[in-house]
N, C-alpha and C. Protein backbone atom coordinates (compact mmCIF):
# COMPACT_ATOMS: atom_id res chain seq x y z
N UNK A 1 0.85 -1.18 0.00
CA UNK A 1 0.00 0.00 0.00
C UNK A 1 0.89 1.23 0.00
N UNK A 2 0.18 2.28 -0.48
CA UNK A 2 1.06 3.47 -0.44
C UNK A 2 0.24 4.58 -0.47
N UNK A 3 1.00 5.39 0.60
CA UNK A 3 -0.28 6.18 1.46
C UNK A 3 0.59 7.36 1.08
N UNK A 4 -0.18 8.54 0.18
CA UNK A 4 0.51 9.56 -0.60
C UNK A 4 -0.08 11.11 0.73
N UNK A 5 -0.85 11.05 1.83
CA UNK A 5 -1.23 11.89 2.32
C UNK A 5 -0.84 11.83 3.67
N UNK A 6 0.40 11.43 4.38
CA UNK A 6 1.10 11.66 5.18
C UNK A 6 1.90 12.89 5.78
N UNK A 7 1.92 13.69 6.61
CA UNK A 7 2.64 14.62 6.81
C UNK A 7 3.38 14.74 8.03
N UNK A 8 4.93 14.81 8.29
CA UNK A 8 5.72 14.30 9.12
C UNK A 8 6.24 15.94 9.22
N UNK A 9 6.58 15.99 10.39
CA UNK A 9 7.69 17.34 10.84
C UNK A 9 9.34 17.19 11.03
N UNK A 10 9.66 17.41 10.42
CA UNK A 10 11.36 17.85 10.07
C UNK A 10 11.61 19.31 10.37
N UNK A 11 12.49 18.91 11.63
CA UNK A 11 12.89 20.65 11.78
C UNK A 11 11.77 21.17 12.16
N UNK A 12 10.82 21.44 12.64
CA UNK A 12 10.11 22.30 12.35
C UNK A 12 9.09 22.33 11.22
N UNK A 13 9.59 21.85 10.36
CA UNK A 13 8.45 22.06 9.11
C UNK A 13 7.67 21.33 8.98
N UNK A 14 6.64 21.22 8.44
CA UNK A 14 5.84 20.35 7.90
C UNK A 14 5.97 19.38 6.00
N UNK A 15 6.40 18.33 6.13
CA UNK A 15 7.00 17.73 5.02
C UNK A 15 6.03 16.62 4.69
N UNK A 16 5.30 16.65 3.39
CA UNK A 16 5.03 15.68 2.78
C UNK A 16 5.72 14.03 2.75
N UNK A 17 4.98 12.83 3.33
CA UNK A 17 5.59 11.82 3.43
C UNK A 17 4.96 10.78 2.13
N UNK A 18 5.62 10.13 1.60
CA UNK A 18 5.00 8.81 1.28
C UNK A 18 5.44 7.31 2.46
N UNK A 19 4.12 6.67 2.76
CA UNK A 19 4.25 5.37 3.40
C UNK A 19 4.35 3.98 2.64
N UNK A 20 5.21 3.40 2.74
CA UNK A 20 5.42 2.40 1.90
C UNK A 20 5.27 0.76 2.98
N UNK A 21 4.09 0.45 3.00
CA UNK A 21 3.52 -0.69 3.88
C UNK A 21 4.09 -2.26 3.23
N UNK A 22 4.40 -3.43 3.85
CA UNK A 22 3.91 -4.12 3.50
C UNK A 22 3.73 -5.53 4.53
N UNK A 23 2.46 -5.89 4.49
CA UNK A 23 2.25 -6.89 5.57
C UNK A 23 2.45 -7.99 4.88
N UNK A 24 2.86 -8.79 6.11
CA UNK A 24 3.07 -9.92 5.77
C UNK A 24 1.84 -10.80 6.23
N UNK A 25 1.62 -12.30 5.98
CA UNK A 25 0.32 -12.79 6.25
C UNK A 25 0.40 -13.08 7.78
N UNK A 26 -0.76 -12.63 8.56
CA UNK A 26 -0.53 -12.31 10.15
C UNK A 26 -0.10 -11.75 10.81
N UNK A 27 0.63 -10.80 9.79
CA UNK A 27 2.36 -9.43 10.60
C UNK A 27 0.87 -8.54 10.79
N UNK A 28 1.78 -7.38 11.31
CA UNK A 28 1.18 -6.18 11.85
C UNK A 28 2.20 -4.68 10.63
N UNK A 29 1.08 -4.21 10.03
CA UNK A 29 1.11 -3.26 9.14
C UNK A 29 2.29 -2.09 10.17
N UNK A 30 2.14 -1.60 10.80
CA UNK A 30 3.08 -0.83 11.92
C UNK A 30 4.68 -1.16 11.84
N UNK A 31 4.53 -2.21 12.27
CA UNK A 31 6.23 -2.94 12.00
C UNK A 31 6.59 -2.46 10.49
N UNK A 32 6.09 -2.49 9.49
CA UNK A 32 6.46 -2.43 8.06
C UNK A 32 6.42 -0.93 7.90
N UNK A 33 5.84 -0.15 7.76
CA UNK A 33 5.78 1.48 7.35
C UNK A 33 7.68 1.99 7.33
N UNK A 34 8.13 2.56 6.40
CA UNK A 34 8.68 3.20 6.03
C UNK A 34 8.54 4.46 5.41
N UNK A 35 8.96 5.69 6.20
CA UNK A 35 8.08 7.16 5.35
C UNK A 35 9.43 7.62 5.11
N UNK A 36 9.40 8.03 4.08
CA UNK A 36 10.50 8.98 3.06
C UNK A 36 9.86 10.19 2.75
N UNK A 37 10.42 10.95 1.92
CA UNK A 37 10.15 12.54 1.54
C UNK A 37 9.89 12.36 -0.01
N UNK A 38 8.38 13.31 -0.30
CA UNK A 38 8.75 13.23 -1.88
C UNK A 38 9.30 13.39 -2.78
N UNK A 39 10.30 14.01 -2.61
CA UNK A 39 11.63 14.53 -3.55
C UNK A 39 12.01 12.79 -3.72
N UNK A 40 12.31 12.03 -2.87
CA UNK A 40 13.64 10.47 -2.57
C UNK A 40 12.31 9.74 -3.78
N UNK A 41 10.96 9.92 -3.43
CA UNK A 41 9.70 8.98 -3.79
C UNK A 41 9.81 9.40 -5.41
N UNK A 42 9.69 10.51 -5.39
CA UNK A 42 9.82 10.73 -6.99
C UNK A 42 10.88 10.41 -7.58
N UNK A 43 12.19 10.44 -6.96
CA UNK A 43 13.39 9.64 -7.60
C UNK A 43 12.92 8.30 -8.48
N UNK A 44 12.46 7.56 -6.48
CA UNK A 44 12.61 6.10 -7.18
C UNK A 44 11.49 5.88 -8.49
N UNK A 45 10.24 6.55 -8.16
CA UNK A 45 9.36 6.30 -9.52
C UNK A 45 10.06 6.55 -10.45
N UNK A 46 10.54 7.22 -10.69
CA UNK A 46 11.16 7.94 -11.91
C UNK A 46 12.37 7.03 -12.49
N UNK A 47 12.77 6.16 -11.66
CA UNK A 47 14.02 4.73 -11.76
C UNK A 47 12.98 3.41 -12.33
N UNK A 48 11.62 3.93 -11.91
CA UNK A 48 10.41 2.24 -12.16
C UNK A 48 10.86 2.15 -13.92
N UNK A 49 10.76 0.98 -14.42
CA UNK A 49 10.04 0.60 -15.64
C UNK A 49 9.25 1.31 -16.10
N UNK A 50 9.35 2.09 -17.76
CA UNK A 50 8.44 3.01 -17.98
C UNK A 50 6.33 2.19 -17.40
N UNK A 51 6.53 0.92 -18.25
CA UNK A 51 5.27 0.77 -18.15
C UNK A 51 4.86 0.74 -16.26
N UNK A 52 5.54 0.59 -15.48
CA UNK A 52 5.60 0.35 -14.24
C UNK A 52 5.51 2.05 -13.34
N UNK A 53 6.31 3.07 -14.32
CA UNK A 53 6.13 4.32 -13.59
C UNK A 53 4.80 5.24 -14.28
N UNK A 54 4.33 4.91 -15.30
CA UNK A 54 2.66 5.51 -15.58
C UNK A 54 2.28 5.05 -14.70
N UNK A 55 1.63 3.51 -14.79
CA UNK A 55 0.42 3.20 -13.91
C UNK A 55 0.91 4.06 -12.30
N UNK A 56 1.78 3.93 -12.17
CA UNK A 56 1.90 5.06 -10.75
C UNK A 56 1.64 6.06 -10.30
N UNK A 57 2.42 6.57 -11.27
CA UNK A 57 1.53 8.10 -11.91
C UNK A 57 0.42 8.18 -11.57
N UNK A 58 -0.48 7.57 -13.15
CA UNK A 58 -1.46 7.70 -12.83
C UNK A 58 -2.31 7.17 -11.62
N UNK A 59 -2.07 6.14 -11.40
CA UNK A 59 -3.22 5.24 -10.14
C UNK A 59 -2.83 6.73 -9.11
N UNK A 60 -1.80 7.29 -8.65
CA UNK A 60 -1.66 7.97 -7.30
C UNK A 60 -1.33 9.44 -7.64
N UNK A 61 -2.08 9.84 -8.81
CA UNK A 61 -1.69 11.28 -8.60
C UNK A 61 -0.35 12.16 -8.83
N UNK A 62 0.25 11.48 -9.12
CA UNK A 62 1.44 11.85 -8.93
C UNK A 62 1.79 13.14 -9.97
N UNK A 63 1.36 13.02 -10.78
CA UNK A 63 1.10 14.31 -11.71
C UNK A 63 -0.11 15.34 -11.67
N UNK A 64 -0.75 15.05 -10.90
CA UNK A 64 -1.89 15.85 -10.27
C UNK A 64 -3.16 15.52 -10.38
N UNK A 65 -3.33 14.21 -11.71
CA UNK A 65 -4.13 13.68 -12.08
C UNK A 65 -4.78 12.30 -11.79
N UNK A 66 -5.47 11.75 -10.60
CA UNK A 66 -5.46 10.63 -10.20
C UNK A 66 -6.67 9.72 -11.29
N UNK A 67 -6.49 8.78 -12.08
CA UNK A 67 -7.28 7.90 -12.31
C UNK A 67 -7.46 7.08 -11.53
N UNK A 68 -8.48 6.11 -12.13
CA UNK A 68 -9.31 4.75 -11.86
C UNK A 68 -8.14 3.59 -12.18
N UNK A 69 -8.33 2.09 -12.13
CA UNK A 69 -7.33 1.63 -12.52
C UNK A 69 -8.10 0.90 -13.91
N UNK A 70 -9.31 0.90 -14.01
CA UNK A 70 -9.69 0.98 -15.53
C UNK A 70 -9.30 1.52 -16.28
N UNK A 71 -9.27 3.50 -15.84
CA UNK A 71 -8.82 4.44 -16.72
C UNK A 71 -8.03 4.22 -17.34
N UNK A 72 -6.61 3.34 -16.17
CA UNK A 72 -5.26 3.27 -16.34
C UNK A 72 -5.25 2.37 -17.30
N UNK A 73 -6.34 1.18 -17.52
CA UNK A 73 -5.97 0.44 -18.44
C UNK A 73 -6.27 0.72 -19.94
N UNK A 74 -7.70 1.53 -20.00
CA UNK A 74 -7.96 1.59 -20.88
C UNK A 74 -6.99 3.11 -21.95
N UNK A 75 -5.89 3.54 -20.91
CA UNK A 75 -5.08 4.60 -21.60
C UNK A 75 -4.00 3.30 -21.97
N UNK A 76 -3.73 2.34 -21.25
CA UNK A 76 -2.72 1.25 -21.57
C UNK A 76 -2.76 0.47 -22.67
N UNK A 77 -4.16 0.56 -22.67
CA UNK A 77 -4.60 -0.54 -23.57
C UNK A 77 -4.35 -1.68 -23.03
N UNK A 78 -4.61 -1.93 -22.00
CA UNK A 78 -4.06 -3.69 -21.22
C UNK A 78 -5.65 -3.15 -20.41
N UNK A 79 -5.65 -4.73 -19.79
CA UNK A 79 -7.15 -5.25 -19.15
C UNK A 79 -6.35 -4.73 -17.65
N UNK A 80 -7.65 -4.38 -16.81
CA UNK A 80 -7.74 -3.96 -15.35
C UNK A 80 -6.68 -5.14 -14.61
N UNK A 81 -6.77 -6.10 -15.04
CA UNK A 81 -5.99 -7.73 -14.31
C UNK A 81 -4.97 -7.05 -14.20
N UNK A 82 -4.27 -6.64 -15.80
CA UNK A 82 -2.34 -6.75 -15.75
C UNK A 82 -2.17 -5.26 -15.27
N UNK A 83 -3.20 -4.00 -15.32
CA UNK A 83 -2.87 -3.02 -14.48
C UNK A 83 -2.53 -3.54 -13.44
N UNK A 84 -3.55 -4.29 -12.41
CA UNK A 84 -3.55 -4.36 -11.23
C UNK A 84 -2.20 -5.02 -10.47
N UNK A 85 -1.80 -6.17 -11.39
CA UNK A 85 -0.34 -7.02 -11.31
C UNK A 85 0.86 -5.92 -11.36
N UNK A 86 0.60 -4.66 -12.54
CA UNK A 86 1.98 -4.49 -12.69
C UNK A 86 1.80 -3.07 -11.52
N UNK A 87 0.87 -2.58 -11.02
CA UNK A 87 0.53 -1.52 -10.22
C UNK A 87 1.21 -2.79 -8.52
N UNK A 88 1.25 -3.36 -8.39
CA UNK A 88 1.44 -4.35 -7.58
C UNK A 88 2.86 -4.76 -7.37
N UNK A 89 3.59 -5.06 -8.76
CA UNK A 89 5.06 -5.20 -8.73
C UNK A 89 5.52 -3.84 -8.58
N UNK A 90 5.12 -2.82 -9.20
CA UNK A 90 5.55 -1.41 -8.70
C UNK A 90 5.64 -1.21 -7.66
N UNK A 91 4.81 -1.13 -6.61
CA UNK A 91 4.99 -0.80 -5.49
C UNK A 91 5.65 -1.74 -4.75
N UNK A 92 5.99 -2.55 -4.95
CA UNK A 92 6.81 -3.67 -4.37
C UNK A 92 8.29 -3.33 -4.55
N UNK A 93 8.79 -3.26 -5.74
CA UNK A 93 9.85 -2.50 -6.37
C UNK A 93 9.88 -1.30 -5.57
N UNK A 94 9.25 0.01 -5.66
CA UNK A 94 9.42 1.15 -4.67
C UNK A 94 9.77 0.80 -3.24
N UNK A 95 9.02 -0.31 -2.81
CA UNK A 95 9.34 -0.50 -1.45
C UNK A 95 10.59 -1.36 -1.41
N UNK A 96 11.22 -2.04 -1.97
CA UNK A 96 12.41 -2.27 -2.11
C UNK A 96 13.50 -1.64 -1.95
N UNK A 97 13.25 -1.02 -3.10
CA UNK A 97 14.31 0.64 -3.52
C UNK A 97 14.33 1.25 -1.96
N UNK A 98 13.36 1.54 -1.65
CA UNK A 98 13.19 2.48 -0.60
C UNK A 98 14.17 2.05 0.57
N UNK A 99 13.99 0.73 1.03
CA UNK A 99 14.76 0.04 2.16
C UNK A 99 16.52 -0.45 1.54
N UNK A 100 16.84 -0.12 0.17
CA UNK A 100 17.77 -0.57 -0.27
C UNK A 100 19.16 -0.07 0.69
N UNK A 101 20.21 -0.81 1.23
CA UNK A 101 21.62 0.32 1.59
C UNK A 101 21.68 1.20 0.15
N UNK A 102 22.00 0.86 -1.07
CA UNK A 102 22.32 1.36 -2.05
C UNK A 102 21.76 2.50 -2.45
N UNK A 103 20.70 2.77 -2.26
CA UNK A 103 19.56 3.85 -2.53
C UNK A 103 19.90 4.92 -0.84
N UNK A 104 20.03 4.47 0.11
CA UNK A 104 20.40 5.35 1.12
C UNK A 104 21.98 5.70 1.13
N UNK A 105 22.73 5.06 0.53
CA UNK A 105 23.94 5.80 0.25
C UNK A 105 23.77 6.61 -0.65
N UNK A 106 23.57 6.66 -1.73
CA UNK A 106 23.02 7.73 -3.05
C UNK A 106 22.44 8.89 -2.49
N UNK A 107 21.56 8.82 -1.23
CA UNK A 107 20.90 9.70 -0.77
C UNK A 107 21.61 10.80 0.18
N UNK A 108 22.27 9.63 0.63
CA UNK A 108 23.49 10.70 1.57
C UNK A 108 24.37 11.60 1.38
């Protein structure tokens, strides 16, 4: 899951978070959350597989424009199923990236 309306304080400020969840079968959603900043979030989309960084895009707004995941398919031209699969490996991939050492050295 990925929760685009998070807001965390840094310093003082108020900073846009993305949450990058993932439970395991019987885990507890809490243990898993990882929140990053959208500047790091837009990186990694921007690293996805083209067909892997639209549906992102689009499914979450990310360009300001949130579709359906029909919408998404029917701009894809692929059936709601393989949206839903590759909207699925995406965020899996992001949450990867996200917890990577490699990606937090880059960041540093």
């Amino acid at each position: 899951m990925l929760s685009l309306n998070h807001i965390a304080t840094i310093d003082g400020s108020a900073v846009p978070t993305f949450d990058f969840v993932r439970v395991a079968r019987g885990g507890s959603a809490s243990s898993n959350v990882v929140s990053i900043d959208t500047a790091r979030v837009r990186r990694l989309v921007a690293e996805l597989p083209k067909r892997h960084r639209m549906i992102v895009v689009w499914r979450y707004g990310l360009d300001g424009l949130t579709l359906s995941r029909r919408e998404v398919a029917e701009r894809l031209r692929l059936s709601p199923v393989v949206v839903c699969r590759a909207e699925r490996e995406a965020l899996r991939l992001l949450h990867d990236r996200a917890l990577s050492p490699r990606d937090e050295r880059e960041a540093a």
